[in-house]
PDB file of N, CA and C in Angstrom:
ATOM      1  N   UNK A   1       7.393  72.874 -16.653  1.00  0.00           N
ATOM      2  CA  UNK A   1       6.556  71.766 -16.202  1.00  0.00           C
ATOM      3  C   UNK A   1       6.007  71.037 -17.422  1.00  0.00           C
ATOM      4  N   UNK A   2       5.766  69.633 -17.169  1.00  0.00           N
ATOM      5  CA  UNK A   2       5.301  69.000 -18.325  1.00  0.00           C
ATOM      6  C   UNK A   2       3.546  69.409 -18.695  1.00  0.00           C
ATOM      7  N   UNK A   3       3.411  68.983 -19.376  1.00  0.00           N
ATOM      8  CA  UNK A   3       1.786  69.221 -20.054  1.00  0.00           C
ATOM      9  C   UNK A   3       1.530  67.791 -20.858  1.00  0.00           C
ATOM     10  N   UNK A   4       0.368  67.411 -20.992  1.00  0.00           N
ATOM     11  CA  UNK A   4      -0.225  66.677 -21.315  1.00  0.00           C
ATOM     12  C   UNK A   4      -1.473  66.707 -22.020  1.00  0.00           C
ATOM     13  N   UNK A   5      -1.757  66.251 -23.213  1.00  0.00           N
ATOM     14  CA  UNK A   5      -2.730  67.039 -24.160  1.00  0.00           C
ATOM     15  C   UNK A   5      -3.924  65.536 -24.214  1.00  0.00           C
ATOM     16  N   UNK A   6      -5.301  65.789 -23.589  1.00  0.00           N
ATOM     17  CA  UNK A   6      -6.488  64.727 -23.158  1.00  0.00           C
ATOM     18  C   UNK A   6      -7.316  65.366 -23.925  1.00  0.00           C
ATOM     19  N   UNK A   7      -7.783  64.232 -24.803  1.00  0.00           N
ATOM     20  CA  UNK A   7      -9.290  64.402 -25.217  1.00  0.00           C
ATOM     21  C   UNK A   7     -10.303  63.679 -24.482  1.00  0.00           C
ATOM     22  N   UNK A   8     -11.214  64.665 -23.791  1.00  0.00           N
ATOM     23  CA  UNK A   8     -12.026  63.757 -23.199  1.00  0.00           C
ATOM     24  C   UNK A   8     -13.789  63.871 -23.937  1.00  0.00           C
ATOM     25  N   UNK A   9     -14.229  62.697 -23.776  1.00  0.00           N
ATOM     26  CA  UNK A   9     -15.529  62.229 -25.514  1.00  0.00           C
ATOM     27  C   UNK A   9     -16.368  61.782 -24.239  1.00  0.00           C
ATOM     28  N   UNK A  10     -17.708  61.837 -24.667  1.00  0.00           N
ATOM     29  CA  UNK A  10     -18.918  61.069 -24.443  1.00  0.00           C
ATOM     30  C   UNK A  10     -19.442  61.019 -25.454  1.00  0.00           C
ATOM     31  N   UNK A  11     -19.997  59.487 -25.353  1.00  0.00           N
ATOM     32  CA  UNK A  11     -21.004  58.887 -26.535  1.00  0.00           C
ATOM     33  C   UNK A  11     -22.023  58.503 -25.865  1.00  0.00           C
ATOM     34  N   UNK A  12     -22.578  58.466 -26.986  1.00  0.00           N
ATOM     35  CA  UNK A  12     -24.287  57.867 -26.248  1.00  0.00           C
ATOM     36  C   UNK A  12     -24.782  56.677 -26.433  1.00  0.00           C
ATOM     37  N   UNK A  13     -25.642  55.857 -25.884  1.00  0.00           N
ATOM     38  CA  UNK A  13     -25.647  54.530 -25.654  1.00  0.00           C
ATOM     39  C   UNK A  13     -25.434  53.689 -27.056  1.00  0.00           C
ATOM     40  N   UNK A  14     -25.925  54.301 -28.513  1.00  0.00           N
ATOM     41  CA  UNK A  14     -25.319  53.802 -29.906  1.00  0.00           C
ATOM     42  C   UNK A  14     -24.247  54.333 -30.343  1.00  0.00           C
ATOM     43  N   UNK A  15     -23.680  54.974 -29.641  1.00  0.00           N
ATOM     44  CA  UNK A  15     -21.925  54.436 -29.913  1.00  0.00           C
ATOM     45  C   UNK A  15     -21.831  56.337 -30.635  1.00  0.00           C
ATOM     46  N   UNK A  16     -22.579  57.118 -30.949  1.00  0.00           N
ATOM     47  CA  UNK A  16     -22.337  58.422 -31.545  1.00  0.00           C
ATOM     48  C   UNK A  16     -22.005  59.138 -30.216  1.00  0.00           C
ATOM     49  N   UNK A  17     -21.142  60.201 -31.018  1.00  0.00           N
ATOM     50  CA  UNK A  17     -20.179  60.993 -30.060  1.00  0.00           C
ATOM     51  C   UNK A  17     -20.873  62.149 -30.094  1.00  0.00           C
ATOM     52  N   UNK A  18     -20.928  62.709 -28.850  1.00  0.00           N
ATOM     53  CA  UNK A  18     -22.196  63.670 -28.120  1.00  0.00           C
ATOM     54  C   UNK A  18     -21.429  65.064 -27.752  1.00  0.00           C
ATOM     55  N   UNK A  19     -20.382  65.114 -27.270  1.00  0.00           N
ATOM     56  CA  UNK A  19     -19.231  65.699 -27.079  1.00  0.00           C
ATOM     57  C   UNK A  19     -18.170  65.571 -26.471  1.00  0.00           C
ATOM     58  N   UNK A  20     -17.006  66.596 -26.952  1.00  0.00           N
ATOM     59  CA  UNK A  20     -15.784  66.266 -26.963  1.00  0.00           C
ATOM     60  C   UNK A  20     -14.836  67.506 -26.727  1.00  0.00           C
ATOM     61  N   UNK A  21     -13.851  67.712 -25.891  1.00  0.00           N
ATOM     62  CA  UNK A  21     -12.917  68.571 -25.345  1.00  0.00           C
ATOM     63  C   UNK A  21     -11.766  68.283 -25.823  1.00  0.00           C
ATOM     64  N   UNK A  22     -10.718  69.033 -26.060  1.00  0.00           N
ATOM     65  CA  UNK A  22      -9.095  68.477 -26.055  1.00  0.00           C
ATOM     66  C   UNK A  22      -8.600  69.653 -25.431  1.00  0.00           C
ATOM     67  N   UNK A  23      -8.118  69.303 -24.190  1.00  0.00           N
ATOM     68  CA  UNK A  23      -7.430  70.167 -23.168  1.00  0.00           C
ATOM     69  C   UNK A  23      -6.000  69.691 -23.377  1.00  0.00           C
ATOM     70  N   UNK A  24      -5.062  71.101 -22.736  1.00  0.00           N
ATOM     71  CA  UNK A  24      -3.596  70.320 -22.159  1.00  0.00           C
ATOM     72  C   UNK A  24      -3.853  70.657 -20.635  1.00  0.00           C
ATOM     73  N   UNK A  25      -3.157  69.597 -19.709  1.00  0.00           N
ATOM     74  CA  UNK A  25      -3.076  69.449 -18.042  1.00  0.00           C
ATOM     75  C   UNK A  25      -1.975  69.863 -17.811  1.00  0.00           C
ATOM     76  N   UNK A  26      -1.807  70.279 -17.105  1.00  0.00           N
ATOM     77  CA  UNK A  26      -0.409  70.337 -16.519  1.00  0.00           C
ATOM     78  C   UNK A  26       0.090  68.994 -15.406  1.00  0.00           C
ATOM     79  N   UNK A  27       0.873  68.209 -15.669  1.00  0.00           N
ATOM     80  CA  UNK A  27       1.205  66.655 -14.860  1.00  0.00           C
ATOM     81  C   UNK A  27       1.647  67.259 -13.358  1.00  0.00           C
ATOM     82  N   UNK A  28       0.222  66.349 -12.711  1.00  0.00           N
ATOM     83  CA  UNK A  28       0.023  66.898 -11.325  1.00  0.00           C
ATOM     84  C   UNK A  28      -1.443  67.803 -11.189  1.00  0.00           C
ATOM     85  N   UNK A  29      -1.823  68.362 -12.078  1.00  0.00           N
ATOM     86  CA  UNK A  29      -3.283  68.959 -11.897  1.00  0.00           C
ATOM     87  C   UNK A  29      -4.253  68.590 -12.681  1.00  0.00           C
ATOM     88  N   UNK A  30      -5.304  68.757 -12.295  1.00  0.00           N
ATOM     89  CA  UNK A  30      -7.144  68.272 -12.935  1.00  0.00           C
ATOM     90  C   UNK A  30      -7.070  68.884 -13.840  1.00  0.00           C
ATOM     91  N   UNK A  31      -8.059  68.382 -14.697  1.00  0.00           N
ATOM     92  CA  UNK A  31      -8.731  69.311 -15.311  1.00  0.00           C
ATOM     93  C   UNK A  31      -9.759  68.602 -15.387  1.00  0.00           C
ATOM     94  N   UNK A  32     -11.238  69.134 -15.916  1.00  0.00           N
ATOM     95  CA  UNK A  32     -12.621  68.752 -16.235  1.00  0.00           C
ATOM     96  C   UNK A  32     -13.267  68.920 -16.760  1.00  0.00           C
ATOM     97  N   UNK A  33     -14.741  68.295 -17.019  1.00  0.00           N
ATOM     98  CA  UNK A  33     -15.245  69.029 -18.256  1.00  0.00           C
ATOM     99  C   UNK A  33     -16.452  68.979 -17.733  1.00  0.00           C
ATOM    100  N   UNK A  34     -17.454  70.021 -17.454  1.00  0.00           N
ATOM    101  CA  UNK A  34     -18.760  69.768 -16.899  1.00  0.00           C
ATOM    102  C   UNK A  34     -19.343  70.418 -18.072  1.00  0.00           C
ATOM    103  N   UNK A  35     -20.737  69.056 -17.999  1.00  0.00           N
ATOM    104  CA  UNK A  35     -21.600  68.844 -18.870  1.00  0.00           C
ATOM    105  C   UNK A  35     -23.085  69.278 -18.062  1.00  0.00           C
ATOM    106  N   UNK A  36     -23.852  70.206 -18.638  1.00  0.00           N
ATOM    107  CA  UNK A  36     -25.181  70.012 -17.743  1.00  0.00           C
ATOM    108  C   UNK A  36     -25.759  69.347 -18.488  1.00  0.00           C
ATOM    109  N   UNK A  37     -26.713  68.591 -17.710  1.00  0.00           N
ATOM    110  CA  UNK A  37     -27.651  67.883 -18.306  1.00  0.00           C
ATOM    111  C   UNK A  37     -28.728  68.178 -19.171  1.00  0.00           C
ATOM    112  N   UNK A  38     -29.162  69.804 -19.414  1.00  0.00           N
ATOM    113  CA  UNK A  38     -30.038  70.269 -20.438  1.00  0.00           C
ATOM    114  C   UNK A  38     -29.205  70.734 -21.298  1.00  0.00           C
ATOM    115  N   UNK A  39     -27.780  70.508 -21.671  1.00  0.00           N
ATOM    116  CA  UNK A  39     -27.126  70.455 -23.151  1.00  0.00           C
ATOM    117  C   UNK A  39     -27.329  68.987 -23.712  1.00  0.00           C
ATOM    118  N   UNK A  40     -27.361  67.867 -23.000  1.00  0.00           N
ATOM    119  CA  UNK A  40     -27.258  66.967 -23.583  1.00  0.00           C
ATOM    120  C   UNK A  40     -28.746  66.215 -24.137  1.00  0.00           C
ATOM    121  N   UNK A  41     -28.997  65.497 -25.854  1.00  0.00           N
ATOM    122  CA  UNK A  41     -29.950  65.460 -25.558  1.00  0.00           C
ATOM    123  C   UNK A  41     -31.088  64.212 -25.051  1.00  0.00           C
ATOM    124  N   UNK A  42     -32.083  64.509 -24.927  1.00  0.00           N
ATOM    125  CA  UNK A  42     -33.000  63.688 -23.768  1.00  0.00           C
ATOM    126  C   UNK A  42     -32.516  62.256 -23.605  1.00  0.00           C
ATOM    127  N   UNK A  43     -32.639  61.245 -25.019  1.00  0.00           N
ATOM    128  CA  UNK A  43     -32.184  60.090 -25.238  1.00  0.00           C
ATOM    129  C   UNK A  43     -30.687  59.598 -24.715  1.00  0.00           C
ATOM    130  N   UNK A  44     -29.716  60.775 -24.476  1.00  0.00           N
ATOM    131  CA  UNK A  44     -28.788  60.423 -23.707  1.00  0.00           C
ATOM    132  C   UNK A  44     -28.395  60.017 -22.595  1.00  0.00           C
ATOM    133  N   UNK A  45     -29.291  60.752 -21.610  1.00  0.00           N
ATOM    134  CA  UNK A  45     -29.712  60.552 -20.283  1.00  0.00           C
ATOM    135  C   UNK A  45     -29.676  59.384 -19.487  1.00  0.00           C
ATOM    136  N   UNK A  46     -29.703  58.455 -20.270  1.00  0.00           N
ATOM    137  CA  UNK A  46     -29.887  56.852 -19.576  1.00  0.00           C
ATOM    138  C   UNK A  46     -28.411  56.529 -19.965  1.00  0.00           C
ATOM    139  N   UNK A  47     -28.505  56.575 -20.933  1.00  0.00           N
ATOM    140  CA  UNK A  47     -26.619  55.326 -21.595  1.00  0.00           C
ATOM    141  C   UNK A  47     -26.037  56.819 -22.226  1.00  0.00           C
ATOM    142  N   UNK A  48     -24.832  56.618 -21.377  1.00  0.00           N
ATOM    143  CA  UNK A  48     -23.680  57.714 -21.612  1.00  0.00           C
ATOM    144  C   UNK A  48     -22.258  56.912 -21.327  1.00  0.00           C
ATOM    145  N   UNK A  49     -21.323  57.051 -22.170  1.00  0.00           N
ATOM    146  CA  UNK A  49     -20.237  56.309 -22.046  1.00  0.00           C
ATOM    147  C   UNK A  49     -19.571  57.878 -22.253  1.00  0.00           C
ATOM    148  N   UNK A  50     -18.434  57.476 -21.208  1.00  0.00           N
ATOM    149  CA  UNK A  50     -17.437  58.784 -21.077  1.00  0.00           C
ATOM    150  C   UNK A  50     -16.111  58.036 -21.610  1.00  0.00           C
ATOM    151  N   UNK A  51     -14.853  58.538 -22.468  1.00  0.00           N
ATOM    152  CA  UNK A  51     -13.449  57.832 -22.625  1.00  0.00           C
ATOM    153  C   UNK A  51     -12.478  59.600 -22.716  1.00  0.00           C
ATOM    154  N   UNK A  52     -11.115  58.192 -22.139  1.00  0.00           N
ATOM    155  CA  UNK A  52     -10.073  59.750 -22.180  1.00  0.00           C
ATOM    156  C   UNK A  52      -8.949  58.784 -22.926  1.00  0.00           C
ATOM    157  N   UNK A  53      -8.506  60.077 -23.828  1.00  0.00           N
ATOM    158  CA  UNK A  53      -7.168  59.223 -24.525  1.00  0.00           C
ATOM    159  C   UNK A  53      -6.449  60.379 -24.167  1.00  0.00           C
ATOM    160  N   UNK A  54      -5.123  60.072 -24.091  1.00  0.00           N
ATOM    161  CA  UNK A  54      -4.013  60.454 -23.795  1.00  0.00           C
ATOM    162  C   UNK A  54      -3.114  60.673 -24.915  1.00  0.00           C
ATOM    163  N   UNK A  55      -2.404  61.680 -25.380  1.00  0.00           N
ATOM    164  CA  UNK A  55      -1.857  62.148 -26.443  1.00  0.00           C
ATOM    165  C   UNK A  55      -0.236  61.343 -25.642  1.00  0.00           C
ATOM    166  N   UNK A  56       0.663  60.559 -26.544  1.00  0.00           N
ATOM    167  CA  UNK A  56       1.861  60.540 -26.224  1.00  0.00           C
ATOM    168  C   UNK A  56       2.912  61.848 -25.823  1.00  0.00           C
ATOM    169  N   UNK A  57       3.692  61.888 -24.934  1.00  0.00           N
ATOM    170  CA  UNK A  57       4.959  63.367 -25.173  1.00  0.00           C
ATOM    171  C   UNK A  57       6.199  62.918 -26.051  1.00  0.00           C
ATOM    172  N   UNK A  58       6.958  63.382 -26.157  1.00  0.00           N
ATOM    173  CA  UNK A  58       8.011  63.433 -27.203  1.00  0.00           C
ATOM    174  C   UNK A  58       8.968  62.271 -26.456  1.00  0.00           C
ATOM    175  N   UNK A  59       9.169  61.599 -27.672  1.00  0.00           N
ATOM    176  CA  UNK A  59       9.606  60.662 -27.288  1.00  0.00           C
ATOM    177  C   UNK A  59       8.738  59.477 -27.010  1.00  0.00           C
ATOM    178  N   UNK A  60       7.375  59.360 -27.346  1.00  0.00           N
ATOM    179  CA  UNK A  60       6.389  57.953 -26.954  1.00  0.00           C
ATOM    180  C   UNK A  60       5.948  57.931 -25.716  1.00  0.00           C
ATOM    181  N   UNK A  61       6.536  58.410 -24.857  1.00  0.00           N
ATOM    182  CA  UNK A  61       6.237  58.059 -23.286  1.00  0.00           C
ATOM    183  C   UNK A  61       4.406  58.938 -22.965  1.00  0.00           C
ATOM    184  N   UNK A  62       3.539  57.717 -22.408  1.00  0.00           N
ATOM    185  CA  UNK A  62       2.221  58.718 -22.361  1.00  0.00           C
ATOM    186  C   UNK A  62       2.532  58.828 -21.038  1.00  0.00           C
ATOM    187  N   UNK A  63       1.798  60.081 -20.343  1.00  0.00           N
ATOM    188  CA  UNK A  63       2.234  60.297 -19.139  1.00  0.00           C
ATOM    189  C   UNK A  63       1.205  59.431 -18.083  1.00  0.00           C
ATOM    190  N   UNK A  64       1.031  59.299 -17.214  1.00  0.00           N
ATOM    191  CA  UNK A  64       0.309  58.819 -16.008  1.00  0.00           C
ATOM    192  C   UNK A  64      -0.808  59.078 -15.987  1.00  0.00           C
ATOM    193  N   UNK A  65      -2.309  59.419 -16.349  1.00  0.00           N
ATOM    194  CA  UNK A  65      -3.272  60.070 -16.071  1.00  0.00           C
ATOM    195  C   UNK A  65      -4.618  58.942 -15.460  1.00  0.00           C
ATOM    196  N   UNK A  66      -4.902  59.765 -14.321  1.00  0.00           N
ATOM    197  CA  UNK A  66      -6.055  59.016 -13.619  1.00  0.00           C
ATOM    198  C   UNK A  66      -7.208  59.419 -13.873  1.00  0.00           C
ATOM    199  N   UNK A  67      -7.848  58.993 -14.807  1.00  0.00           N
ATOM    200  CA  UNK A  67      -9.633  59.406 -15.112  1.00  0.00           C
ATOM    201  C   UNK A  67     -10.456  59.214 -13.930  1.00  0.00           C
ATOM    202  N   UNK A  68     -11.134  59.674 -13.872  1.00  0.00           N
ATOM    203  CA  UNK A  68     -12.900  59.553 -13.404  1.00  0.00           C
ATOM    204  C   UNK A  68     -13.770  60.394 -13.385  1.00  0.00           C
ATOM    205  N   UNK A  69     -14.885  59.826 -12.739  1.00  0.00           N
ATOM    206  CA  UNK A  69     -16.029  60.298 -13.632  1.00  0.00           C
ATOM    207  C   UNK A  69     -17.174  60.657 -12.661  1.00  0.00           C
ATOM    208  N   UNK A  70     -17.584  61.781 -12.406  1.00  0.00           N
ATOM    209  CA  UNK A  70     -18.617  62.483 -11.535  1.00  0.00           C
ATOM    210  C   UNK A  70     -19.589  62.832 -11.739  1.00  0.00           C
ATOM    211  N   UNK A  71     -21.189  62.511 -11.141  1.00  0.00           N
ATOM    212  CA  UNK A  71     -22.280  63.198 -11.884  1.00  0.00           C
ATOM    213  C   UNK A  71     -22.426  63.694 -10.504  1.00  0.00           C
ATOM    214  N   UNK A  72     -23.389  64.658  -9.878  1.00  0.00           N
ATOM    215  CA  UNK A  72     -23.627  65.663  -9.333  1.00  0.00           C
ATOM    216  C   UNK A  72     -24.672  66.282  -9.783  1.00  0.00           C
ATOM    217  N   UNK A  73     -25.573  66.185  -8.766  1.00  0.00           N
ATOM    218  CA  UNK A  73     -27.141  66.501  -8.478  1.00  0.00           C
ATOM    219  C   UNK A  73     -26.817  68.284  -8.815  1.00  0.00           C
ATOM    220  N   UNK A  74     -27.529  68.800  -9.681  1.00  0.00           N
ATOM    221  CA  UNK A  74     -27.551  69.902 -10.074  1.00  0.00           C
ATOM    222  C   UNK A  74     -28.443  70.682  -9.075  1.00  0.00           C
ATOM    223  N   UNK A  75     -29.365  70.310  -8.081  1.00  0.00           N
ATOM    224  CA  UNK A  75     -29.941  71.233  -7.361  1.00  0.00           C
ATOM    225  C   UNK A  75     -29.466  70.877  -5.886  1.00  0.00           C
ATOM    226  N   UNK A  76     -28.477  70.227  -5.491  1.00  0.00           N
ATOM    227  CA  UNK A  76     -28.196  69.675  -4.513  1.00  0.00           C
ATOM    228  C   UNK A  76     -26.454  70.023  -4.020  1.00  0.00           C
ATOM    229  N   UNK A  77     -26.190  70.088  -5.342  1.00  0.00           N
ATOM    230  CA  UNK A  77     -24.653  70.209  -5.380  1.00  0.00           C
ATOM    231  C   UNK A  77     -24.025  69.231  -5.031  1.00  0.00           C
ATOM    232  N   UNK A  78     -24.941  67.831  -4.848  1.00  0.00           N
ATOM    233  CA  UNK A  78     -24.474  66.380  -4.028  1.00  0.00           C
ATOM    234  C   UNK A  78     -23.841  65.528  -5.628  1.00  0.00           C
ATOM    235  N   UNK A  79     -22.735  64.824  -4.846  1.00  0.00           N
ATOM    236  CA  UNK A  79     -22.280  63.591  -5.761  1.00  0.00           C
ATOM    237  C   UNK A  79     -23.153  62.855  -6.042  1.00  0.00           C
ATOM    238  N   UNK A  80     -23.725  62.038  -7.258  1.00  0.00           N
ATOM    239  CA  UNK A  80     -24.990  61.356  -6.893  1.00  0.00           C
ATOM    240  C   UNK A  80     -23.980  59.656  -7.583  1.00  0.00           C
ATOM    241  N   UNK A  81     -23.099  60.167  -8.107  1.00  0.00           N
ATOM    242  CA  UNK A  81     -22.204  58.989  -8.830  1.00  0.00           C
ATOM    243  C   UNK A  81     -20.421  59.153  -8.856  1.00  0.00           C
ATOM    244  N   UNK A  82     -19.555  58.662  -8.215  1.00  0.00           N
ATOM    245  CA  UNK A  82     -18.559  58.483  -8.395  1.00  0.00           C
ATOM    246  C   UNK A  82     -17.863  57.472  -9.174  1.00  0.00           C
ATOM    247  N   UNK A  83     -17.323  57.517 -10.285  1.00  0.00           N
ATOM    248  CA  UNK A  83     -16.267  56.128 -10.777  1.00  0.00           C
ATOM    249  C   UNK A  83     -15.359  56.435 -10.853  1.00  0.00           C
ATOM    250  N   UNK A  84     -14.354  55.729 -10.128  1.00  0.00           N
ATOM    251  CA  UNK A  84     -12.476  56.245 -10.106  1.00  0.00           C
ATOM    252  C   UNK A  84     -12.358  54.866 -11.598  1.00  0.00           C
ATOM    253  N   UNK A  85     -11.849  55.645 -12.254  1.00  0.00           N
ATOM    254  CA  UNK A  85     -11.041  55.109 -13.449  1.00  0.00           C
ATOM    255  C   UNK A  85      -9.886  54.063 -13.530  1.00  0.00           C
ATOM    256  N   UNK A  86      -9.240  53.661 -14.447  1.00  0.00           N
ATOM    257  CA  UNK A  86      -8.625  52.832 -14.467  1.00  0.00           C
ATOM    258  C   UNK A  86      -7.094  53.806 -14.745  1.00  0.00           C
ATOM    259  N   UNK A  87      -5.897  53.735 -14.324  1.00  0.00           N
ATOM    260  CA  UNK A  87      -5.243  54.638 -14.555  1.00  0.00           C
ATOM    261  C   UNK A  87      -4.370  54.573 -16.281  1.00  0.00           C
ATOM    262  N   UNK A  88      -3.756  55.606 -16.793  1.00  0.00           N
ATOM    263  CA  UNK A  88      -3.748  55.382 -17.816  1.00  0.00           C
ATOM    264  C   UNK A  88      -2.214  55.972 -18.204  1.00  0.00           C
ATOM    265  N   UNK A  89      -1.344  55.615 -18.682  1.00  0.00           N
ATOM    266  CA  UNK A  89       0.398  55.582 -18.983  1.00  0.00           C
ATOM    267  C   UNK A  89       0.970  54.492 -18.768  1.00  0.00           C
ATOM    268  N   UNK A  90       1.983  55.008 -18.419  1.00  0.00           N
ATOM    269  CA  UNK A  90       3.423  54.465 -18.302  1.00  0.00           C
ATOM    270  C   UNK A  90       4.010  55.173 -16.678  1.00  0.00           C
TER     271      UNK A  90
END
């Protein structure tokens, strides 16, 4: 099966990078990265920018990957924010 190697970054509202993952997916399954909100710190809380880049596979071709982006009420277990992404390949 193919794999696909995503770094996924949040920055904070001045543009510094807060943290950062580099997973491989397997093409066809999720992966995610949950952040609680008492790792991140206070000043972040308001302006958070999330990005995913996509590593090319052999041969140039990037694969298909659909971002988005979930926050979720930590005492609720409720969605409190959904954004479906913009999709991202070939």
């Amino acid at each position: 099966m193919t794999r696909a190697q995503v770094t996924l970054s949040f920055y904070d509202g001045d543009g510094r990078l807060v943290l950062q993952t580099v997973e491989t997916v397997e093409l066809g399954q999720t992966v995610s990265l949950d952040v609680p909100a008492g790792e991140l710190p206070a000043t972040v809380r308001k302006r958070l920018r999330a990005t995913v880049l996509v590593e090319a596979l052999p041969g140039g071709l990037i694969p298909c990957i659909m971002p988005s982006l979930e926050v979720v009420n930590a005492d609720t277990g409720k969605t409190s924010l959904f954004y479906p992404g913009a999709m991202i390949g070939e």
